[in-house]
Every structure is written in structure tokens, then in C-alpha cells.
C-alpha atoms as a PDB file:
ATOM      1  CA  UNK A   1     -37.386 -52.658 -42.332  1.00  0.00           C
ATOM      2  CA  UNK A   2     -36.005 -53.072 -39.254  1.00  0.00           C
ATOM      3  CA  UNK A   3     -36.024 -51.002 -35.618  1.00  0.00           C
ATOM      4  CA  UNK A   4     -34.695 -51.562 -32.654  1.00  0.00           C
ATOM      5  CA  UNK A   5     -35.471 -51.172 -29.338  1.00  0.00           C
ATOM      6  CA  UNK A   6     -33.642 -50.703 -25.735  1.00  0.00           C
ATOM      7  CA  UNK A   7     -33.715 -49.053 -22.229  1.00  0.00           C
ATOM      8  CA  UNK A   8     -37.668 -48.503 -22.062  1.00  0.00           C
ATOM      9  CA  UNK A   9     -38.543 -51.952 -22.473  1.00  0.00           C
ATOM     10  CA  UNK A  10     -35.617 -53.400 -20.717  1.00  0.00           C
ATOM     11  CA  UNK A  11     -36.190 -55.940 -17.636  1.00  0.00           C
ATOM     12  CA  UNK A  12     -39.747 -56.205 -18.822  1.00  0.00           C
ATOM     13  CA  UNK A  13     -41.025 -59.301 -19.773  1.00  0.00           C
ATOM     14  CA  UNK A  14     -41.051 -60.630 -23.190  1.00  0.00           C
ATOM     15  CA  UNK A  15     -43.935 -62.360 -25.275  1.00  0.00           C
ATOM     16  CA  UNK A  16     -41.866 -65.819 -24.524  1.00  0.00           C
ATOM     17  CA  UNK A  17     -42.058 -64.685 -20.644  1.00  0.00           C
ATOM     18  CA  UNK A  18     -38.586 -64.165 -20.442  1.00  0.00           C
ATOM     19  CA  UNK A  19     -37.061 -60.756 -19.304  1.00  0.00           C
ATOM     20  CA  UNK A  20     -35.759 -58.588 -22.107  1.00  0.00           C
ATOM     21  CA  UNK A  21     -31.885 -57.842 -21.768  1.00  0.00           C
ATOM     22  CA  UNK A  22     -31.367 -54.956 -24.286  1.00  0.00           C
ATOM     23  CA  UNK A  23     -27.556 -56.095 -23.847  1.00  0.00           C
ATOM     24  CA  UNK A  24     -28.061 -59.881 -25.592  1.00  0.00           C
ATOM     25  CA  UNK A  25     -28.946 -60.893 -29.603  1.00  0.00           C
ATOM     26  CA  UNK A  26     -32.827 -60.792 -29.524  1.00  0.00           C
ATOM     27  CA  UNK A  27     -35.522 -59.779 -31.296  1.00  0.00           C
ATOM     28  CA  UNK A  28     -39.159 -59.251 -31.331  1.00  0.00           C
ATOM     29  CA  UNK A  29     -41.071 -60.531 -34.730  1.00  0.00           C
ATOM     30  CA  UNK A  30     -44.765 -60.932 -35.689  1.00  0.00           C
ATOM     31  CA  UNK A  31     -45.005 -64.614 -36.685  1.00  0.00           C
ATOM     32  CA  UNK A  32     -41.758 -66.673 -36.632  1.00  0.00           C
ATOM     33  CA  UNK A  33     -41.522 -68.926 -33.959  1.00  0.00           C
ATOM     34  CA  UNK A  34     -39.866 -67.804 -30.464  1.00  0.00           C
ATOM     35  CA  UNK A  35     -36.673 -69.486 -30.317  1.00  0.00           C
ATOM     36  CA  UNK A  36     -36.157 -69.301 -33.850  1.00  0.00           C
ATOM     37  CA  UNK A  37     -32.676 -67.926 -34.996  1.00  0.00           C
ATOM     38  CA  UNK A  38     -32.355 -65.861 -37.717  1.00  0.00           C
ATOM     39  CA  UNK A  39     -29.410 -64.113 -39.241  1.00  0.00           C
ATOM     40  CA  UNK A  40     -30.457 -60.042 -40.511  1.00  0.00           C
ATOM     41  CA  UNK A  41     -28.121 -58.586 -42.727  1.00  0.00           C
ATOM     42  CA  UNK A  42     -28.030 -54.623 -43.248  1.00  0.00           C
ATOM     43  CA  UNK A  43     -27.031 -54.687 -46.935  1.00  0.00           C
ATOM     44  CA  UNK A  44     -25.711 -50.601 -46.335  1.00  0.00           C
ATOM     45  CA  UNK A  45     -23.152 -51.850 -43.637  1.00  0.00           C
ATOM     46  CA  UNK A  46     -22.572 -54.908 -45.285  1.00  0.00           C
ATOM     47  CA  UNK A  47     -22.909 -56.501 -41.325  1.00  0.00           C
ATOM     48  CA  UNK A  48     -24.540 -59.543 -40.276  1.00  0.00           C
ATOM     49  CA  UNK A  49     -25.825 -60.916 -36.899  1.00  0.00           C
ATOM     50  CA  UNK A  50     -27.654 -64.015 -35.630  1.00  0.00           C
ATOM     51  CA  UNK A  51     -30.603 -62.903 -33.138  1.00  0.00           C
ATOM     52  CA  UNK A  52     -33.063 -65.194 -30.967  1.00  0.00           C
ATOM     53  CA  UNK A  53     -36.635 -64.335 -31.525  1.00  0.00           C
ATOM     54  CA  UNK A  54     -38.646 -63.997 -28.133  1.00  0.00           C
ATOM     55  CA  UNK A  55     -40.759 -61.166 -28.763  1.00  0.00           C
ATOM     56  CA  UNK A  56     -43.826 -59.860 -30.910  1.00  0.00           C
ATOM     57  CA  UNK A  57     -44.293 -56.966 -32.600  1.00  0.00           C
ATOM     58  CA  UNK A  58     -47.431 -55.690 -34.572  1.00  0.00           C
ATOM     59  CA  UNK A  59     -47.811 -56.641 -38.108  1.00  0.00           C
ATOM     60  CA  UNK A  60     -47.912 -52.871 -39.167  1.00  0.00           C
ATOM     61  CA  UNK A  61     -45.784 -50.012 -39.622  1.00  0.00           C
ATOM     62  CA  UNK A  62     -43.582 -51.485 -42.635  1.00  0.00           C
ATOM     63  CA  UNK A  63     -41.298 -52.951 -40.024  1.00  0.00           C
ATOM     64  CA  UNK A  64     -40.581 -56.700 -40.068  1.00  0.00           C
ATOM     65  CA  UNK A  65     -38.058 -57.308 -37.053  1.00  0.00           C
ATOM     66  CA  UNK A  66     -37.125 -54.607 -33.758  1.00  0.00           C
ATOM     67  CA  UNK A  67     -33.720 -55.659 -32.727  1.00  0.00           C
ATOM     68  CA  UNK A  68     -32.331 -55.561 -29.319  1.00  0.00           C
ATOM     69  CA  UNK A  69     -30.090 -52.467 -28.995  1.00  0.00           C
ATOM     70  CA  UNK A  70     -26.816 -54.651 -29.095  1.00  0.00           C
ATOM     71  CA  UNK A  71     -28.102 -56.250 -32.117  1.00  0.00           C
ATOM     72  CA  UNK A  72     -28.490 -52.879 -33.843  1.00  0.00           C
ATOM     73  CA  UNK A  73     -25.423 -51.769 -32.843  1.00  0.00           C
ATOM     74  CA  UNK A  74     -23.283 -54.492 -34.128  1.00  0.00           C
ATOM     75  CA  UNK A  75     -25.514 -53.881 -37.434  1.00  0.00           C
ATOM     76  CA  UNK A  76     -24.276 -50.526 -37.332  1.00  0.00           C
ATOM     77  CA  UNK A  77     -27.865 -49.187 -37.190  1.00  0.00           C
ATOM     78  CA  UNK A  78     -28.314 -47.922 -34.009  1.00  0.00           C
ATOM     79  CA  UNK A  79     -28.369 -44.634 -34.679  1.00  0.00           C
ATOM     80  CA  UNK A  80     -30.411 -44.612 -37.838  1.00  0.00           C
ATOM     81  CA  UNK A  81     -33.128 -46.079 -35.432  1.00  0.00           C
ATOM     82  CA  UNK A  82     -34.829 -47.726 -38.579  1.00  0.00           C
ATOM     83  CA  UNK A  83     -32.930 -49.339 -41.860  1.00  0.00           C
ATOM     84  CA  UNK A  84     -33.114 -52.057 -44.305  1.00  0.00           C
ATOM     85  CA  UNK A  85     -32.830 -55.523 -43.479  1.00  0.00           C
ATOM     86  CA  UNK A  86     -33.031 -59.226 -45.373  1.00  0.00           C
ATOM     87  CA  UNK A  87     -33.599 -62.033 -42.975  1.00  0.00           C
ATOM     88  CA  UNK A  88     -32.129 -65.494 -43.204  1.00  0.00           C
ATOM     89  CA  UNK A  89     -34.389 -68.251 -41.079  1.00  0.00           C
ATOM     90  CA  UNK A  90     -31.234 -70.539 -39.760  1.00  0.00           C
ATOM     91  CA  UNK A  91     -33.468 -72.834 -36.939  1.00  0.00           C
ATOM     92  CA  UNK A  92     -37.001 -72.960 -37.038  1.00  0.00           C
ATOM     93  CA  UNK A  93     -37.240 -72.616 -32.859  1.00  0.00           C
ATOM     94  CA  UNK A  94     -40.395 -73.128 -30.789  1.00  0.00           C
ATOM     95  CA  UNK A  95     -43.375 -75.245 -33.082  1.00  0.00           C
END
């Protein structure tokens, strides 16, 4: 399951130290490397995107990835707030 999240956390810093920009293809996960790239697919839209991980999230809640609000929106999940994802690791990132 995926989430995604936007305005609130926007201009705060990240887990990487960087500033979240709810406007670029990140996203927060609980164990892949930051800097890794990964492509989620939302098999209901049928979309696909490439995000950066730079964040954490908890290992709880069901919930695997939280997008950055662009991300979700080219998913076409935005406004479902939570939906189903499968997750492609393309580049390992930060070891």
C-alpha cells in the first residue's frame, strides 16, 4: 500500500537532510537505501512513475512507500489518499 504525502511536511527536512519539495518524484520508505530509484506502478490506473527515496517512514500501518504529492498525482492516486502499489528497485542508491 501506498500514501502520499504533501503541504504539511513540505520545506521540512527529510531523513537524507534534504528539504522535502512536495512538487518533485520522492518518496519516503522504511529500509531501501536513500537515493535509491524505484519505479511504483498502481496496477488500477495502469500508471507508472520513477521516485527518489530520501525519506523514512515507520514500518507499520500496512503501508510500504508515501509518495510525494506529484508522484501520487501522476499515479492517479491522489485523491484516494491510499492504494495499491508493486515496486520495481531500478538503482540500488546510497550503501
Amino acid at each position: 500500500m501506498a500514501s502520499w504525502y504533501g503541504e504539511v511536511h513540505h520545506g521540512l527536512p527529510t531523513a537524507s537532510g534534504e528539504i522535502f519539495d512536495m512538487n518533485t518524484l520522492t518518496a519516503a520508505h522504511p529500509t531501501l537505501p536513500m537515493n535509491a530509484l524505484v519505479r511504483v506502478t498502481c496496477p488500477r490506473t495502469g500508471r507508472s512513475v520513477v521516485v527518489r527515496i530520501n525519506d523514512r517512514i515507520p514500518a507499520s500501518g500496512g503501508r510500504i512507500i508515501d509518495l510525494s504529492a506529484k508522484a501520487a498525482a501522476l499515479l492517479g492516486i491522489k485523491s484516494r489518499g491510499v492504494a495499491k502499489v508493486r515496486l520495481v528497485l531500478i538503482e540500488k542508491g546510497d550503501v
